[in-house]
PDB file of N, CA and C in Angstrom:
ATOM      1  N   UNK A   1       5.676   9.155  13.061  1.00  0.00           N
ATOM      2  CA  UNK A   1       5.010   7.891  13.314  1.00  0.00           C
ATOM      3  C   UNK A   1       4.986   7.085  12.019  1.00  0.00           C
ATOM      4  N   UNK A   2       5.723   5.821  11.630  1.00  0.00           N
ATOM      5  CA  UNK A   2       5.542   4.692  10.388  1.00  0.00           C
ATOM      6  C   UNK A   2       4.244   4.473  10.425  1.00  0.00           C
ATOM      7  N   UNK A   3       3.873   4.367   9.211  1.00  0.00           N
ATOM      8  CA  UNK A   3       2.905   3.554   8.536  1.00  0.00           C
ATOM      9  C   UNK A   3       2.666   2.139   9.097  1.00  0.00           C
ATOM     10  N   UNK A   4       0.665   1.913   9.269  1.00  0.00           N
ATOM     11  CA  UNK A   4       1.045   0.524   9.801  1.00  0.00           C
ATOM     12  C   UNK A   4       0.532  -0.138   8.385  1.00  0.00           C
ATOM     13  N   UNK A   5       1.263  -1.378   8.300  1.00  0.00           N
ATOM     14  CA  UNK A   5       0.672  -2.036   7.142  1.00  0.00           C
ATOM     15  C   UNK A   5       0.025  -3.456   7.345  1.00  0.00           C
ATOM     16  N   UNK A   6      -1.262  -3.643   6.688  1.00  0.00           N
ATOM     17  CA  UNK A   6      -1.618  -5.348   7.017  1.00  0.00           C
ATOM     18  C   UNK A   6      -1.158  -6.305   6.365  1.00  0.00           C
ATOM     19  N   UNK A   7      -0.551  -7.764   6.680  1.00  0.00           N
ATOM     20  CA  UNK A   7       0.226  -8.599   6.046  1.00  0.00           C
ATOM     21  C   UNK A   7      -0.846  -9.118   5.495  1.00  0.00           C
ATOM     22  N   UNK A   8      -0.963  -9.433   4.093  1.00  0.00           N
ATOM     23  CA  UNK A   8      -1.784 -10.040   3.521  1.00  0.00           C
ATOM     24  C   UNK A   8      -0.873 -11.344   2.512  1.00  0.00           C
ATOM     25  N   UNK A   9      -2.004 -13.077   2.869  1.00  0.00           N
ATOM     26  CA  UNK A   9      -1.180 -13.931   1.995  1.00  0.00           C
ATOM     27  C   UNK A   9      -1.516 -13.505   0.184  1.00  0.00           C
ATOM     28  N   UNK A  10      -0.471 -14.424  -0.343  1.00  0.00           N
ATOM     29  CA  UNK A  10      -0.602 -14.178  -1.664  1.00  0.00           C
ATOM     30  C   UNK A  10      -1.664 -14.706  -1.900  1.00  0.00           C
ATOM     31  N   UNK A  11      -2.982 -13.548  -2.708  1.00  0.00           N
ATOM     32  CA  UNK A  11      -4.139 -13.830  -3.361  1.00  0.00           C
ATOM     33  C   UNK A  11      -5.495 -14.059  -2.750  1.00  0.00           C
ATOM     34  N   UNK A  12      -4.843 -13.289  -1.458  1.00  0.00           N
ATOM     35  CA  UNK A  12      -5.926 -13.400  -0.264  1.00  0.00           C
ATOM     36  C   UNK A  12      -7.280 -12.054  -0.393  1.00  0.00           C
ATOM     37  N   UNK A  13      -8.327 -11.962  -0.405  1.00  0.00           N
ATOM     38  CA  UNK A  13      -9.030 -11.199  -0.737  1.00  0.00           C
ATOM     39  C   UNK A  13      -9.018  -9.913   0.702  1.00  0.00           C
ATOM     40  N   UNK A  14      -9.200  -8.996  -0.055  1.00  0.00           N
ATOM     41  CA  UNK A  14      -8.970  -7.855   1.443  1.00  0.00           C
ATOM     42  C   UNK A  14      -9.926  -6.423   0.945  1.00  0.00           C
ATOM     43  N   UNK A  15     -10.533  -6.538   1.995  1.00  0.00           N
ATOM     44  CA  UNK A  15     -11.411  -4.979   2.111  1.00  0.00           C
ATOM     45  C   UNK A  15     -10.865  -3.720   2.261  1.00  0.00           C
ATOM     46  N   UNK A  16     -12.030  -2.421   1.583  1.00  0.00           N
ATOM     47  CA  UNK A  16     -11.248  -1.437   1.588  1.00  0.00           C
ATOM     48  C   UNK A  16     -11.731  -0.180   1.909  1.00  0.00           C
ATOM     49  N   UNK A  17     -11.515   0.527   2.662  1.00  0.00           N
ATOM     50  CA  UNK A  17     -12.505   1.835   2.645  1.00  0.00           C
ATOM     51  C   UNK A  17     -12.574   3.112   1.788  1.00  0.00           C
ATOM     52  N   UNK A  18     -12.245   2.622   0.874  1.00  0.00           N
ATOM     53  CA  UNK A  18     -11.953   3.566  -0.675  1.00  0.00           C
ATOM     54  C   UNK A  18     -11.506   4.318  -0.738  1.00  0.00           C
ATOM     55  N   UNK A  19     -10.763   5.245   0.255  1.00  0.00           N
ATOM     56  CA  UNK A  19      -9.676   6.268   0.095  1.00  0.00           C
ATOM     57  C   UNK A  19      -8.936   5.968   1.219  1.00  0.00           C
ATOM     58  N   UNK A  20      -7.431   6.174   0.733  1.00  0.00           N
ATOM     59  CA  UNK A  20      -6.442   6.136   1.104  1.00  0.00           C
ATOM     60  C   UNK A  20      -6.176   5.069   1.857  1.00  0.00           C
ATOM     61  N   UNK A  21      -6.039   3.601   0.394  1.00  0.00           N
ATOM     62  CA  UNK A  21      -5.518   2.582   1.749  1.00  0.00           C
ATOM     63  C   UNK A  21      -3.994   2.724   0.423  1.00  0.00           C
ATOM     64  N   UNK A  22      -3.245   2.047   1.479  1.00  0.00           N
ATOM     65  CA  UNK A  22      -1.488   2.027   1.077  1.00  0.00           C
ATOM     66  C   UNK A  22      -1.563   0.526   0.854  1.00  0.00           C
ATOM     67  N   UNK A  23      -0.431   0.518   0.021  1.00  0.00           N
ATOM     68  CA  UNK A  23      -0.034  -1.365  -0.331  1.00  0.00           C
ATOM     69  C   UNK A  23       1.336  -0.948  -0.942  1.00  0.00           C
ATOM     70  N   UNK A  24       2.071  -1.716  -0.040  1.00  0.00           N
ATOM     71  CA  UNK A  24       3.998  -1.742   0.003  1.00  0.00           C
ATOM     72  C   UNK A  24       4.289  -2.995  -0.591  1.00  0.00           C
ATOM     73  N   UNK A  25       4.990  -3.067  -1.831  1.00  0.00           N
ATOM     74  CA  UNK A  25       5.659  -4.312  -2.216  1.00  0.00           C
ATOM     75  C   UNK A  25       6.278  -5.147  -1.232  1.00  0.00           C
ATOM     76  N   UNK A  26       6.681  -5.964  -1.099  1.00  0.00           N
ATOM     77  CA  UNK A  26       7.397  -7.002  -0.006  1.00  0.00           C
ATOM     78  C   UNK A  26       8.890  -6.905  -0.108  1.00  0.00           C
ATOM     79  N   UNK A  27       9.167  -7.096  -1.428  1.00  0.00           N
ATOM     80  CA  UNK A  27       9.997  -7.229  -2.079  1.00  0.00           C
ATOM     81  C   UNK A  27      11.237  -5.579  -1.884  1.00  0.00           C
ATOM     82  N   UNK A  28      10.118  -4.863  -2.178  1.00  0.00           N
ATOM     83  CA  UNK A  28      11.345  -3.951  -2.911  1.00  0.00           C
ATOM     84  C   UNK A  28      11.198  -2.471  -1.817  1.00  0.00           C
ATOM     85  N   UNK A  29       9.442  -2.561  -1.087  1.00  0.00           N
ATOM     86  CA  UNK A  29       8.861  -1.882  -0.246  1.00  0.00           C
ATOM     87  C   UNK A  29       8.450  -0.812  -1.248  1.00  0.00           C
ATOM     88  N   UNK A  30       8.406  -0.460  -2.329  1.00  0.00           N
ATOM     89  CA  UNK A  30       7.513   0.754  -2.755  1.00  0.00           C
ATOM     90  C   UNK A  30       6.276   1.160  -2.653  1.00  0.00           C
ATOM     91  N   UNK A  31       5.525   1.992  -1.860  1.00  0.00           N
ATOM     92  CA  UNK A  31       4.365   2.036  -1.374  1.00  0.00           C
ATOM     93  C   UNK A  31       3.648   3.044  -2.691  1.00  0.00           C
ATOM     94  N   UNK A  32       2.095   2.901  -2.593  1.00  0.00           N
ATOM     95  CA  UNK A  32       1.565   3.084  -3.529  1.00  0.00           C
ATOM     96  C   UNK A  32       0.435   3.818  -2.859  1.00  0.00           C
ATOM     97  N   UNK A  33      -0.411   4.822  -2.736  1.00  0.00           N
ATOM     98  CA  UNK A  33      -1.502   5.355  -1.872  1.00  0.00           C
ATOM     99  C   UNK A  33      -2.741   4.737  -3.461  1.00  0.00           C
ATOM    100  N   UNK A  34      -3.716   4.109  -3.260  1.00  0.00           N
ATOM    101  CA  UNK A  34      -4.752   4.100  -3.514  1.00  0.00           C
ATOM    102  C   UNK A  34      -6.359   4.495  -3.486  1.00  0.00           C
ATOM    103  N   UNK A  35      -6.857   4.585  -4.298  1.00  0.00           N
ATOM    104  CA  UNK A  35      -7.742   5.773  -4.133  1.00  0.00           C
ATOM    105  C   UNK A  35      -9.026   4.679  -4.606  1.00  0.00           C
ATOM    106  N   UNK A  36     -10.605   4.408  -4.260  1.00  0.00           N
ATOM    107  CA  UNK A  36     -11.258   3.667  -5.390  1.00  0.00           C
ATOM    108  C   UNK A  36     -12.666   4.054  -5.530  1.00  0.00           C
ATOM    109  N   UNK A  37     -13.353   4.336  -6.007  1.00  0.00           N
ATOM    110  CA  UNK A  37     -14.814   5.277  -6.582  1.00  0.00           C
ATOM    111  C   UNK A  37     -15.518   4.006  -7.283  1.00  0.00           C
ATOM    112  N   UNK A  38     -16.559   3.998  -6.942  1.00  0.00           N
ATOM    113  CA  UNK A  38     -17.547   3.176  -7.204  1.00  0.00           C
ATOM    114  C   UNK A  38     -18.776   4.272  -8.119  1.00  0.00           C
ATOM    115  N   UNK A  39     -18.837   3.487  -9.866  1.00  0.00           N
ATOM    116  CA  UNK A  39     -19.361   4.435 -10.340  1.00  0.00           C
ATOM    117  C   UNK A  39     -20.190   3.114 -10.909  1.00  0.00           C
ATOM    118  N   UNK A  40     -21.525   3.711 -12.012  1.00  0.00           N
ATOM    119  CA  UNK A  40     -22.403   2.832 -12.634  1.00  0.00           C
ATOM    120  C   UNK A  40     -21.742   1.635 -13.143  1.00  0.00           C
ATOM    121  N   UNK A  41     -20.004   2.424 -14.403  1.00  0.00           N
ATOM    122  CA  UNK A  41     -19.776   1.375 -15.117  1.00  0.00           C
ATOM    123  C   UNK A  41     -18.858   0.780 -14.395  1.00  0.00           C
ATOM    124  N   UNK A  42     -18.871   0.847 -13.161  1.00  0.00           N
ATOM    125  CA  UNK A  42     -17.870  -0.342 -12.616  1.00  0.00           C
ATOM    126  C   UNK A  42     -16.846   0.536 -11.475  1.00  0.00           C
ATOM    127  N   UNK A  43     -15.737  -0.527 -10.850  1.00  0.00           N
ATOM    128  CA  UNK A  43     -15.458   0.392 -10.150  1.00  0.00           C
ATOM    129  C   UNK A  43     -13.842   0.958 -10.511  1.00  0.00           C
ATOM    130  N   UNK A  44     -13.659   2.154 -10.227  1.00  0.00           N
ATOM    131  CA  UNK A  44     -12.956   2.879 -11.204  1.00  0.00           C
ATOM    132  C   UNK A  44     -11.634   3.149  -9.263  1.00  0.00           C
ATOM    133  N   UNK A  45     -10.497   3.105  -9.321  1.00  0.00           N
ATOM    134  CA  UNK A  45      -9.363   3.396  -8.741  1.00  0.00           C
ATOM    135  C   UNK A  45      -8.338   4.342  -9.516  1.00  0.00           C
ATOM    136  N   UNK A  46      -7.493   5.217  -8.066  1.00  0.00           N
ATOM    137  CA  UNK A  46      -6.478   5.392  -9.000  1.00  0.00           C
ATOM    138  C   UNK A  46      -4.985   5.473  -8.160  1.00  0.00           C
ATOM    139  N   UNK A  47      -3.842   5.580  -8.453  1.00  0.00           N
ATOM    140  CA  UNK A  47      -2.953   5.131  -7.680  1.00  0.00           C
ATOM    141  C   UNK A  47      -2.081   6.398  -7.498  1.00  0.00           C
ATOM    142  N   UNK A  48      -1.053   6.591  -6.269  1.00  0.00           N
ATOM    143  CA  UNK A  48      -0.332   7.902  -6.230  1.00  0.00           C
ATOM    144  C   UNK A  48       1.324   6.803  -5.619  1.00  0.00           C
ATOM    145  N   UNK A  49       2.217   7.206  -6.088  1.00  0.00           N
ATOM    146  CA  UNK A  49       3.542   6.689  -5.297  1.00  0.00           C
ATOM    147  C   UNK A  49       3.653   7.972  -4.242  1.00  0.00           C
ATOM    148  N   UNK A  50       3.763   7.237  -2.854  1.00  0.00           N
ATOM    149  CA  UNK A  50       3.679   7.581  -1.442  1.00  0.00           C
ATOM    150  C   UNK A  50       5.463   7.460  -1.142  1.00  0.00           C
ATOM    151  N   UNK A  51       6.126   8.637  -1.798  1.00  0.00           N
ATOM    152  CA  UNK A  51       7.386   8.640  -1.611  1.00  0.00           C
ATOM    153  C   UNK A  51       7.915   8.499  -0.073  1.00  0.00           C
ATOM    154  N   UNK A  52       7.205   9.728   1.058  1.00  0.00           N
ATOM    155  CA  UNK A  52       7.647   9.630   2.501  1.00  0.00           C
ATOM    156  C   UNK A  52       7.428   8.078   3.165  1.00  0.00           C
ATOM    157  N   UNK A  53       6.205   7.291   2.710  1.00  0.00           N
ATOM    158  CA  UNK A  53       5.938   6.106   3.369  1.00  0.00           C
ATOM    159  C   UNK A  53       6.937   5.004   2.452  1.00  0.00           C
ATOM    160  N   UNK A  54       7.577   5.203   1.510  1.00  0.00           N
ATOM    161  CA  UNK A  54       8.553   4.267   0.371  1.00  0.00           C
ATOM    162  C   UNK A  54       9.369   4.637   1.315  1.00  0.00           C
ATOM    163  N   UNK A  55      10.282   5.797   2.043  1.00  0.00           N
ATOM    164  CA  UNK A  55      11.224   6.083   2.227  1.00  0.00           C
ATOM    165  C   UNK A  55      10.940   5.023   3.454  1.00  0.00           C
ATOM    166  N   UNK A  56      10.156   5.544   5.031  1.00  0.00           N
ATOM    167  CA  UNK A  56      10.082   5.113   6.125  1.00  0.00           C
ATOM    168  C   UNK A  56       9.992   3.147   5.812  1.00  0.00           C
ATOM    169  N   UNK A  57       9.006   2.274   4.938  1.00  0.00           N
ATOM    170  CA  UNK A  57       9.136   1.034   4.842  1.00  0.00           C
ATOM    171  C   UNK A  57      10.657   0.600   4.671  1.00  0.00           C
ATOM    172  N   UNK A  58      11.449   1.169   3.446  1.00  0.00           N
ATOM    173  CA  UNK A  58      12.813   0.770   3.005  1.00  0.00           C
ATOM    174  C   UNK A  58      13.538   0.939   4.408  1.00  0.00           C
ATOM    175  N   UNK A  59      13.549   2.141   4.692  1.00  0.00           N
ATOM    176  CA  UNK A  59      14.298   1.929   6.352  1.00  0.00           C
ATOM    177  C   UNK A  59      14.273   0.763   7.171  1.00  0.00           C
ATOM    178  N   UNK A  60      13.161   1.008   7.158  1.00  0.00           N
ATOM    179  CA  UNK A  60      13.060  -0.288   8.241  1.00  0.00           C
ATOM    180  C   UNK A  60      13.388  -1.797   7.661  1.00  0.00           C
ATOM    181  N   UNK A  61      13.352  -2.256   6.441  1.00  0.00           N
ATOM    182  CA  UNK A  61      13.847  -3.109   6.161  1.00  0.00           C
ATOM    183  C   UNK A  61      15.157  -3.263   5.661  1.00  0.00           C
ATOM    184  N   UNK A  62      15.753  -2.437   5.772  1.00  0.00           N
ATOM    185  CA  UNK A  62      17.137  -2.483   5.901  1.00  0.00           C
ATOM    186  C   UNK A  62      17.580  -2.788   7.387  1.00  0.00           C
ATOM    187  N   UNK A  63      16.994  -2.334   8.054  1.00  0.00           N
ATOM    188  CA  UNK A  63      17.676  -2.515   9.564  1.00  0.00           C
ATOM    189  C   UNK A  63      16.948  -4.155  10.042  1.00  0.00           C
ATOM    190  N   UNK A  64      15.611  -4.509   9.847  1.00  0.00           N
ATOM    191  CA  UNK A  64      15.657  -6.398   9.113  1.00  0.00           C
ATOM    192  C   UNK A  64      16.384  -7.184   8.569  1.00  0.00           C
ATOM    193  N   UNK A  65      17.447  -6.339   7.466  1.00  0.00           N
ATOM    194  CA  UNK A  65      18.868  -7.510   6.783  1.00  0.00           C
ATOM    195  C   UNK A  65      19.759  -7.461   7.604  1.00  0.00           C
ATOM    196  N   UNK A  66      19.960  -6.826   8.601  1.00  0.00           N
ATOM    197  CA  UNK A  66      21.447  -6.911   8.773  1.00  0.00           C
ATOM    198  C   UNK A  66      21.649  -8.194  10.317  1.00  0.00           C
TER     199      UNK A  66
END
């Protein structure tokens, strides 16, 4: 089953439920798993490259160019 992803415009503000939201370049599709913790000094994230969901986005936008 692909990944679903939300289209967001450039610089548009977007909510998050602090673990495990994904964000795919447009461009190039490299997906990124994000992680984000809310601590005293602020709020602290951290990022993982989501190779199986990089692979499944690029697919599919290849079969979009042609």
């Amino acid at each position: 089953m692909a990944d679903k992803f939300e289209v967001q415009e450039e610089g548009e503000w977007a909510t998050t439920t602090r673990r495990g939201n994904k964000i795919a370049c447009c461009d190039c599709g490299l997906v990124h798993r994000i992680d984000f913790k809310i601590k005293n000094r602020g709020i602290l994230y951290r990022t993982f490259r989501d190779n199986r969901s990089t692979g499944q986005v690029r697919r599919h936008m290849k079969k979009k160019r042609v």
